[in-house]
C-alpha atoms as a PDB file:
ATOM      1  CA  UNK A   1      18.210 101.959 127.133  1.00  0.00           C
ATOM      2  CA  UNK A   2      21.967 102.059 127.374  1.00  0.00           C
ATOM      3  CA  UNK A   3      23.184 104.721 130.072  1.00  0.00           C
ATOM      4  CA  UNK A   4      21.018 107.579 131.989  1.00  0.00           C
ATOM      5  CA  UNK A   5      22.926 110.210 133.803  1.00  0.00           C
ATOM      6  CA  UNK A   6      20.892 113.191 135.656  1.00  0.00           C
ATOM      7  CA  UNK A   7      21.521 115.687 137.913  1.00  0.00           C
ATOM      8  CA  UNK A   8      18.716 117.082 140.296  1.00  0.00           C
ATOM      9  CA  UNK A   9      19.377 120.982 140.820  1.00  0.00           C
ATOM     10  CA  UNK A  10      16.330 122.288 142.866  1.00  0.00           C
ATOM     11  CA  UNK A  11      13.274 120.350 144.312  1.00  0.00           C
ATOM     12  CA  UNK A  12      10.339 119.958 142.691  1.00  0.00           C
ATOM     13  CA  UNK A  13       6.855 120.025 144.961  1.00  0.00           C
ATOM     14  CA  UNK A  14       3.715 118.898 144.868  1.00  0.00           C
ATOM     15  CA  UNK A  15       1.623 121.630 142.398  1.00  0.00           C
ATOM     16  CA  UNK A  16       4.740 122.559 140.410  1.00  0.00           C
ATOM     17  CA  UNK A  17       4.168 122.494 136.920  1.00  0.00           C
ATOM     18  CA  UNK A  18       7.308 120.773 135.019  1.00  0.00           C
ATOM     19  CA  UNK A  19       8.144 121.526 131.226  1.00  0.00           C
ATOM     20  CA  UNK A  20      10.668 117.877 129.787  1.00  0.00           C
ATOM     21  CA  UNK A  21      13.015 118.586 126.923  1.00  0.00           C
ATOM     22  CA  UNK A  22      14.808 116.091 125.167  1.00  0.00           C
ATOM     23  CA  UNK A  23      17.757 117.294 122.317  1.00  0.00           C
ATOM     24  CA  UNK A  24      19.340 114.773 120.245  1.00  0.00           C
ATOM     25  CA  UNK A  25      22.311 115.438 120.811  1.00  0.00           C
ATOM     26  CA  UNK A  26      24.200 112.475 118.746  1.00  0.00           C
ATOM     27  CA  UNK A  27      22.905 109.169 116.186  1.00  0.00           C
ATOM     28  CA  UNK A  28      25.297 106.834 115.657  1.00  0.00           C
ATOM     29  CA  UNK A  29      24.830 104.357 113.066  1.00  0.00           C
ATOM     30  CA  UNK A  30      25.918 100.494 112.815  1.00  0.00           C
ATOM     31  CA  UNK A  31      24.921  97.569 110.668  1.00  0.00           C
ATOM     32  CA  UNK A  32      21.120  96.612 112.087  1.00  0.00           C
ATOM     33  CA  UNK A  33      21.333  99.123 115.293  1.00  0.00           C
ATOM     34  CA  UNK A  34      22.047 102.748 116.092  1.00  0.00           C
ATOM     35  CA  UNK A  35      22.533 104.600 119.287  1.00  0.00           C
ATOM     36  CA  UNK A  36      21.058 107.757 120.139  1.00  0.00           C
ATOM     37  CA  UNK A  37      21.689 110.304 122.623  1.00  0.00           C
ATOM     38  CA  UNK A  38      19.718 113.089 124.179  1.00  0.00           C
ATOM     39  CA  UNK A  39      20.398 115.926 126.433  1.00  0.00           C
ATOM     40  CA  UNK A  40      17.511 115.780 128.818  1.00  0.00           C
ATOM     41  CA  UNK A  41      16.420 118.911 130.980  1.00  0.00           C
ATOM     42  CA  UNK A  42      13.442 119.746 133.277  1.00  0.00           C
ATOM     43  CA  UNK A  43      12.000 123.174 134.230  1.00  0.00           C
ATOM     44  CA  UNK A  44       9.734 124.372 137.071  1.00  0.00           C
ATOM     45  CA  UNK A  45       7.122 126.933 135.880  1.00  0.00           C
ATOM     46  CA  UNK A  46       9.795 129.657 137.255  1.00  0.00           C
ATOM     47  CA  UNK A  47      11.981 129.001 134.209  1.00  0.00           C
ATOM     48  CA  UNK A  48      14.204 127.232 137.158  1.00  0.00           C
ATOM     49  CA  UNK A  49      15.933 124.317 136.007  1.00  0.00           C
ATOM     50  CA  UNK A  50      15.199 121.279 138.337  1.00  0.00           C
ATOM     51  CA  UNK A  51      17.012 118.350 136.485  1.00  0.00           C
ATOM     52  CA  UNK A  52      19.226 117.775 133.635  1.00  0.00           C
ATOM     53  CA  UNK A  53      21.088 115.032 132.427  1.00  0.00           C
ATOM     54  CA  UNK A  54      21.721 112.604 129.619  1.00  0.00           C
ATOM     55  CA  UNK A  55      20.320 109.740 127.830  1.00  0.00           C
ATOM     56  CA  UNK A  56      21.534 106.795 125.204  1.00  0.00           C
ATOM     57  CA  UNK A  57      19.240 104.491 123.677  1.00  0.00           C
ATOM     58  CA  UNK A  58      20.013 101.352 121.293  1.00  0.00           C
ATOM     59  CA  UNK A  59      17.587 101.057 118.773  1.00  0.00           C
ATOM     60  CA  UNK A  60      17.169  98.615 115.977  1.00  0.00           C
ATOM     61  CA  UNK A  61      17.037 100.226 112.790  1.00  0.00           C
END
């Protein structure tokens, strides 16, 4: 993993049911790696959105 950015927008508590989406959101290719990057956001079983952020992986190809 390269970078992780999130932002928490409402709690979450104990007996809340939580629904993770990742989007690719990018793939960058090199010679024997690639980087990836996915939007990343979390919702409450209100449709609420608790968290969302960003991720970027290295990955060997």
């Amino acid at each position: 993993m390269i970078e992780v950015r999130a932002r928490i927008l409402k709690s979450a508590y104990p007996g809340d049911t939580l629904f993770p989406l990742l989007v690719i959101t990018d793939l960058k290719p090199q010679r024997t790696t690639g980087v990836v990057t996915m939007a990343a956001t979390v919702t409450n079983q209100k449709g609420e959105t608790v968290l969302e952020g960003e991720h970027v992986y290295l990955l060997r190809l």
